[in-house]
Protein backbone atom coordinates (compact mmCIF):
# COMPACT_ATOMS: atom_id res chain seq x y z
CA UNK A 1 20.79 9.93 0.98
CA UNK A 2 20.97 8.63 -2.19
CA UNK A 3 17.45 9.06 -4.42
CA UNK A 4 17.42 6.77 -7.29
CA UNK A 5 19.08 3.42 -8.09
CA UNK A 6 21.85 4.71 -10.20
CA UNK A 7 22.52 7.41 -7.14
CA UNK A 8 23.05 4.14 -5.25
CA UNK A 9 24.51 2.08 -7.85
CA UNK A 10 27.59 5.10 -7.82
CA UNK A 11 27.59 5.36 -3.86
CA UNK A 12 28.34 1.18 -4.30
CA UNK A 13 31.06 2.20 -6.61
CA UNK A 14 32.62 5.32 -4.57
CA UNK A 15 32.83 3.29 -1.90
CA UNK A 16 30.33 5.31 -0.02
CA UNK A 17 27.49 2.30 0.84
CA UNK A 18 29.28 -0.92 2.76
CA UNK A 19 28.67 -4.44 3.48
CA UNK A 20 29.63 -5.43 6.52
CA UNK A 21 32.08 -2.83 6.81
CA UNK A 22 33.64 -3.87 3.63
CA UNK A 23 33.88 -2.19 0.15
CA UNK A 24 31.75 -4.45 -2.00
CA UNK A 25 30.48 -4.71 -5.68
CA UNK A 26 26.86 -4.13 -7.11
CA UNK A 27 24.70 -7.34 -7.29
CA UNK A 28 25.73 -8.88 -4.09
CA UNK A 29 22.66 -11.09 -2.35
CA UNK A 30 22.14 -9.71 0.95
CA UNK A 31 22.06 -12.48 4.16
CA UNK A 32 20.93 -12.47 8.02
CA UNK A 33 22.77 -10.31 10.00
CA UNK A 34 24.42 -8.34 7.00
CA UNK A 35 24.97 -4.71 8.30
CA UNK A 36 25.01 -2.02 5.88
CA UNK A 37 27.27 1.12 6.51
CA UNK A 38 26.55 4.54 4.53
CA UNK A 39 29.90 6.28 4.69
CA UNK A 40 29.98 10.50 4.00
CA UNK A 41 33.73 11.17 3.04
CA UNK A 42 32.16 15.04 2.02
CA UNK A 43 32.52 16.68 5.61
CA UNK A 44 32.33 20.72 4.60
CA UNK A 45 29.59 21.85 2.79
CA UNK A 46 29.82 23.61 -0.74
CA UNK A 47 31.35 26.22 -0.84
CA UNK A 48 29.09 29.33 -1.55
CA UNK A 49 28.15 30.63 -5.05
CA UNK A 50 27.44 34.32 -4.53
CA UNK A 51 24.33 34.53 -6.72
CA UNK A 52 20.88 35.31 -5.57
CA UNK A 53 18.13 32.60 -6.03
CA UNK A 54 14.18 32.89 -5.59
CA UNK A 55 13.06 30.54 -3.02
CA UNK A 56 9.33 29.95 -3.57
CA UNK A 57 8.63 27.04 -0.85
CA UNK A 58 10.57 25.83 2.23
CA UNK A 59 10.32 23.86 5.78
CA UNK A 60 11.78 21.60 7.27
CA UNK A 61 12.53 19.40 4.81
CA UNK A 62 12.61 20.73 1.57
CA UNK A 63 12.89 23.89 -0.37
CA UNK A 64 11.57 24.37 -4.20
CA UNK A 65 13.86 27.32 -5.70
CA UNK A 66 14.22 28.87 -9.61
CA UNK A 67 16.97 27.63 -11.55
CA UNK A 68 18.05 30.74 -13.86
CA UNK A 69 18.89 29.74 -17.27
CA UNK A 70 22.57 29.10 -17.73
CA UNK A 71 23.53 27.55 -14.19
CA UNK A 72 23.82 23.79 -14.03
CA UNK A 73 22.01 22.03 -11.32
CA UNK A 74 25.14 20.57 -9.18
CA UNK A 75 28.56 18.63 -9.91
CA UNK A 76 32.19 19.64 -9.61
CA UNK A 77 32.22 23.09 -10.58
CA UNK A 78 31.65 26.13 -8.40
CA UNK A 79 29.11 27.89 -9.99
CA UNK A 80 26.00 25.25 -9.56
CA UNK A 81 22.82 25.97 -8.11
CA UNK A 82 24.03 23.82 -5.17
CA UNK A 83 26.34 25.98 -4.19
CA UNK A 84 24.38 28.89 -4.88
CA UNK A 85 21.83 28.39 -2.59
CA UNK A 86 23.84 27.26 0.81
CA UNK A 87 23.29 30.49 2.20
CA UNK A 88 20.31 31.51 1.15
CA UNK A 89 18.17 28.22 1.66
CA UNK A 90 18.01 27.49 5.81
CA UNK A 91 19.89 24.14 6.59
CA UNK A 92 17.46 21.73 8.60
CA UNK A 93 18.17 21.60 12.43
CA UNK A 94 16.13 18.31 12.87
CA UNK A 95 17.44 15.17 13.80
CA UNK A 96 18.34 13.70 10.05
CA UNK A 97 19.02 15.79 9.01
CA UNK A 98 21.02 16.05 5.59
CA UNK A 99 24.79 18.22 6.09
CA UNK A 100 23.47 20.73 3.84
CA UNK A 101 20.78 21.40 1.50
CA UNK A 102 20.61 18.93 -2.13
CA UNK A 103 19.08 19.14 -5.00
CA UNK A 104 16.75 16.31 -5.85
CA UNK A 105 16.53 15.97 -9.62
CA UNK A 106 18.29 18.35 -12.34
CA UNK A 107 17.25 20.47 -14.94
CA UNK A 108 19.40 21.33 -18.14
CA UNK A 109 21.85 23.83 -17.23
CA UNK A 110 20.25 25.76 -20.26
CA UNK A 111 16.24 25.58 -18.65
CA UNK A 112 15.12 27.55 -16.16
CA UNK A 113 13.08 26.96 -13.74
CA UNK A 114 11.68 25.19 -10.61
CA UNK A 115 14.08 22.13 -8.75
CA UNK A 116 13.36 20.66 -5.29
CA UNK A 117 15.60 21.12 -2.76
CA UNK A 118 16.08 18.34 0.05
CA UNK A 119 17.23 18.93 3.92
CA UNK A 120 16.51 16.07 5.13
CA UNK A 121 17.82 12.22 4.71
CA UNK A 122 14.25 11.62 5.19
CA UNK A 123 12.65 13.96 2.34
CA UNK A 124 15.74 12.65 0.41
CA UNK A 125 15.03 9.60 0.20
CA UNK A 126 11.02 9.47 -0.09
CA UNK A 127 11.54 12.05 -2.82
CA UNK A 128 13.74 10.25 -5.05
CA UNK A 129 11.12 7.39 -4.74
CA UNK A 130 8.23 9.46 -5.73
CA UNK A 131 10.11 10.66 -8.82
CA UNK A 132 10.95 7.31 -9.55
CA UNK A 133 7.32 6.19 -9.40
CA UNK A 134 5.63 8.82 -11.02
CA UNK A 135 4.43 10.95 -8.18
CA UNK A 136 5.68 13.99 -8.87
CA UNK A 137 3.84 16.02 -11.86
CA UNK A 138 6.60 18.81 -13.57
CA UNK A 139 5.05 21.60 -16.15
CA UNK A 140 7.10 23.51 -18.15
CA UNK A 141 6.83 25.83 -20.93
CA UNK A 142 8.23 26.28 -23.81
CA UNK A 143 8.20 28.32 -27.35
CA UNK A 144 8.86 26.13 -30.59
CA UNK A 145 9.67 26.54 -34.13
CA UNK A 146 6.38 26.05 -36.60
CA UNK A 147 3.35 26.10 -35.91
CA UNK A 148 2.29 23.03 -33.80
CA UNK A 149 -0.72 21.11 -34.24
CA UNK A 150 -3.13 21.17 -31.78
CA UNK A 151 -4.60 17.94 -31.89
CA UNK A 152 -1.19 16.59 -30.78
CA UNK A 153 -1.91 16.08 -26.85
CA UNK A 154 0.60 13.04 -26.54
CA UNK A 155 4.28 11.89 -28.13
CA UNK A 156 5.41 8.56 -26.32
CA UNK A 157 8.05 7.97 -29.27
CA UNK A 158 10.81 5.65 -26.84
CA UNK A 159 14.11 7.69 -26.15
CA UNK A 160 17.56 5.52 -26.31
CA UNK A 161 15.06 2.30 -26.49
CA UNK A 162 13.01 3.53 -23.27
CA UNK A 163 9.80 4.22 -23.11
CA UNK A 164 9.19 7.84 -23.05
CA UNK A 165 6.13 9.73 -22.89
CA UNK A 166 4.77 13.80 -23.04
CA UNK A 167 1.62 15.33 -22.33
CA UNK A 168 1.56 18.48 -24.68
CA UNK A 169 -1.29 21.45 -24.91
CA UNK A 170 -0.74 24.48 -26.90
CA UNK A 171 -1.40 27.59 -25.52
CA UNK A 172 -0.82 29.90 -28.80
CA UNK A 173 0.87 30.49 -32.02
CA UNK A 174 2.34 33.40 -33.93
CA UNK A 175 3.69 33.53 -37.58
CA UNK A 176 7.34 34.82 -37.91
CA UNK A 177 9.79 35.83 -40.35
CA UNK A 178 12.53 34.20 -39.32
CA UNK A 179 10.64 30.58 -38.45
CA UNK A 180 7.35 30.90 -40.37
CA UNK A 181 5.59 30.14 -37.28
CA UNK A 182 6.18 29.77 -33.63
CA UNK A 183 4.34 28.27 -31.30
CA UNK A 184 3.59 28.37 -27.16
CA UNK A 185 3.44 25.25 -25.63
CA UNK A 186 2.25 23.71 -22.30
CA UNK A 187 4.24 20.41 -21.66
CA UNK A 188 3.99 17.47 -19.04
CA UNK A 189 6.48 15.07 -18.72
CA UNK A 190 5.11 11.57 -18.06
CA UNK A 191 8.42 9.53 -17.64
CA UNK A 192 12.01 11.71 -17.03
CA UNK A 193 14.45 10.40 -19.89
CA UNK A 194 17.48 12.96 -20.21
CA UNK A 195 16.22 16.03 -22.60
CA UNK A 196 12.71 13.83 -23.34
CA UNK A 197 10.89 17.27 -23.88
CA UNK A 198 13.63 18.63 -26.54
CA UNK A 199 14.04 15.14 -28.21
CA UNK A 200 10.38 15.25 -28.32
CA UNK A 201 9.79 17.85 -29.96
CA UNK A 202 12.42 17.85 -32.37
CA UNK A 203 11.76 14.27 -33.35
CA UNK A 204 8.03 16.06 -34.41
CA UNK A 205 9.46 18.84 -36.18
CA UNK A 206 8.91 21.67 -33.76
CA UNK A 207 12.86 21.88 -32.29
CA UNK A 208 12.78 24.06 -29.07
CA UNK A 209 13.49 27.88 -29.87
CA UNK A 210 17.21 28.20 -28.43
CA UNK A 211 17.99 24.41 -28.54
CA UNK A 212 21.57 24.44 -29.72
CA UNK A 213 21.89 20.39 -29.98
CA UNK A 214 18.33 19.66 -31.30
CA UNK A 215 17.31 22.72 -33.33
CA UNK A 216 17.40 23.74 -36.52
CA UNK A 217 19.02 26.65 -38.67
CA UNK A 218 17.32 29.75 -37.53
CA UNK A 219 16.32 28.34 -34.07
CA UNK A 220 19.09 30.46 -32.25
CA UNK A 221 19.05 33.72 -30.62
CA UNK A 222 21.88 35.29 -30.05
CA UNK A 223 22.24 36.03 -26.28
CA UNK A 224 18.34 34.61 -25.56
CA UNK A 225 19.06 31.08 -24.31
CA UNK A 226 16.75 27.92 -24.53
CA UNK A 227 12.89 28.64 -24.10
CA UNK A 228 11.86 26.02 -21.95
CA UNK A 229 11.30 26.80 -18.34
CA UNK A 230 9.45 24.20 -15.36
CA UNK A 231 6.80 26.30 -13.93
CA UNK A 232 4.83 24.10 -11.90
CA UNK A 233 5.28 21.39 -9.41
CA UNK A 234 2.60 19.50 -7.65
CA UNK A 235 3.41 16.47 -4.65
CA UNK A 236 2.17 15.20 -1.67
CA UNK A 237 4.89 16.44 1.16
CA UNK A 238 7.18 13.11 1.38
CA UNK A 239 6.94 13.73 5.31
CA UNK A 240 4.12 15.96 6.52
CA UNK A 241 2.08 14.45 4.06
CA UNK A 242 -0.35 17.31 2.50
CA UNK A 243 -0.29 18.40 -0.57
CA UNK A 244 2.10 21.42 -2.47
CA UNK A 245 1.42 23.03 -5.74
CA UNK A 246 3.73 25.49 -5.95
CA UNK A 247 3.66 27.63 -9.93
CA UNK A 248 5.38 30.85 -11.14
CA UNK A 249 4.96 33.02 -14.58
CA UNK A 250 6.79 31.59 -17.31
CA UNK A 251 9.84 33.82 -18.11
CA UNK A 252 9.01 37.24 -20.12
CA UNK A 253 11.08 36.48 -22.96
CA UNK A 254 8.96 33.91 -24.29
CA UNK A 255 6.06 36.82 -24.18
CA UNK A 256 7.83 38.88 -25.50
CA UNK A 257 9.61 36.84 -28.80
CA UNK A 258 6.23 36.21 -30.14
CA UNK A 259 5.01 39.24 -29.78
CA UNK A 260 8.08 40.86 -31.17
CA UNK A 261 7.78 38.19 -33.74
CA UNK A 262 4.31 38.88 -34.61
CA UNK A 263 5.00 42.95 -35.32
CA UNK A 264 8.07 41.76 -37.42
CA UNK A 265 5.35 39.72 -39.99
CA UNK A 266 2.57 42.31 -39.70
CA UNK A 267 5.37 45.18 -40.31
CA UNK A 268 6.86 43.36 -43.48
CA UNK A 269 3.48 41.85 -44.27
CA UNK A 270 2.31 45.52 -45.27
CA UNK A 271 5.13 46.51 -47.71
């Protein structure tokens, strides 16, 4: 049920995980004979969200859909991909299985892309270990301001006083009017500190094309959104045990800005 330490840490709090039938604090040494009681006070699932989502992967236990850019992962409000996807991802019919469909891990409500969906308490919980320890590789994409170097493969500058690290390959770059350069980048998480791959690369330089907190003056486009987007995700099943590596194209737009981009130069280039 709950993936990650500070999932349980705010279960503790909420009152959802007991000790000994009790409401308890965190740090409490467990004994013999303690009994631990996980308590769901959410009966009814989410309500629906009717927008359509692209399901690229699902079994039993898990489902991998595309996050549109613009639609926060889950929380209070109705328009989440959590809600969005209660009818359109299948709801397990196994025994442990979760009262609806999760997600596992978030993405910016401004990046598109690729989240894992959980429909099981036992993918659940194996998945938010795996995260935890590193086993599950994320690539995005994303177009920048300037024109990156390409011997940068690696920024492990710490985030908040973590340590944070990103695998980075560029793919291409274009010169631009508006930016002077932009520049196509391939980008690998390492560790998973809140916005690491836009602190990142702002922290270089090279602020994310769209990036209305960490960007620069001339970074946004009106009505284009942030140009990052997780493409690929590669695990071992956390229950059947083989191996998914499940990818799609990165979005058009990005395509399609440097190219646009490019003609704009070239065009004022000549006169």
């Amino acid at each position: 049920m709950y993936p990650s330490n500070k999932g349980v840490k705010k279960g503790i709090k909420k009152g959802e995980i007991q000790l000994n039938n009790k409401i308890v604090e965190c740090g409490r040494f467990l004994k013999k004979d303690d009994t631990i009681q996980i308590i769901e006070f959410e009966e009814n699932a989410p309500r629906s969200f009717p927008l359509k989502i692209e399901v690229l992967f699902e079994d039993d236990h898990l489902a991998i859909v595309n996050k549109p850019s613009g639609l926060i992962t889950s929380g209070n409000l109705f328009r989440t991909l959590e809600n969005a996807i209660q009818n359109q991802v299948k709801h397990c019919n196994l025994k442990g299985a979760l009262k609806w469909p999760r997600p596992v891990h978030r993405l910016d409500s401004s990046t598109s892309g690729m989240v894992i969906i959980s429909k099981s308490i036992a993918a659940h919980i194996k998945l938010g270990e795996m995260l935890k320890e590193k086993q599950i590789t994320k690539t995005y994409r994303a177009i920048v301001q300037g024109n990156f170097p390409s011997e940068i493969s690696i920024i492990d500058s710490e985030i908040h006083g973590k340590k944070s690290i990103t695998q980075i390959k560029k793919i291409g770059s274009s010169k631009s009017l508006r930016n002077n350069h932009l520049s196509h980048l391939e980008l690998k998480p390492i560790t998973g500190r809140t916005h690491q791959l836009r602190i990142h690369l702002s922290e270089q330089g090279f602020p994310i094309v769209g990036d209305k907190q960490y960007g620069g003056n001339g970074n946004i486009l009106e009505h284009k959104g942030l140009f990052l987007s997780a493409i690929q995700l590669e695990f071992i099943h956390p229950v059947e045990h083989y191996p998914i590596n499940v990818s799609i194209p990165f979005p058009k737009k990005f395509s399609s800005l440097m190219e646009r981009e490019r003609k704009r130069f070239l065009k004022f280039e000549k006169k």
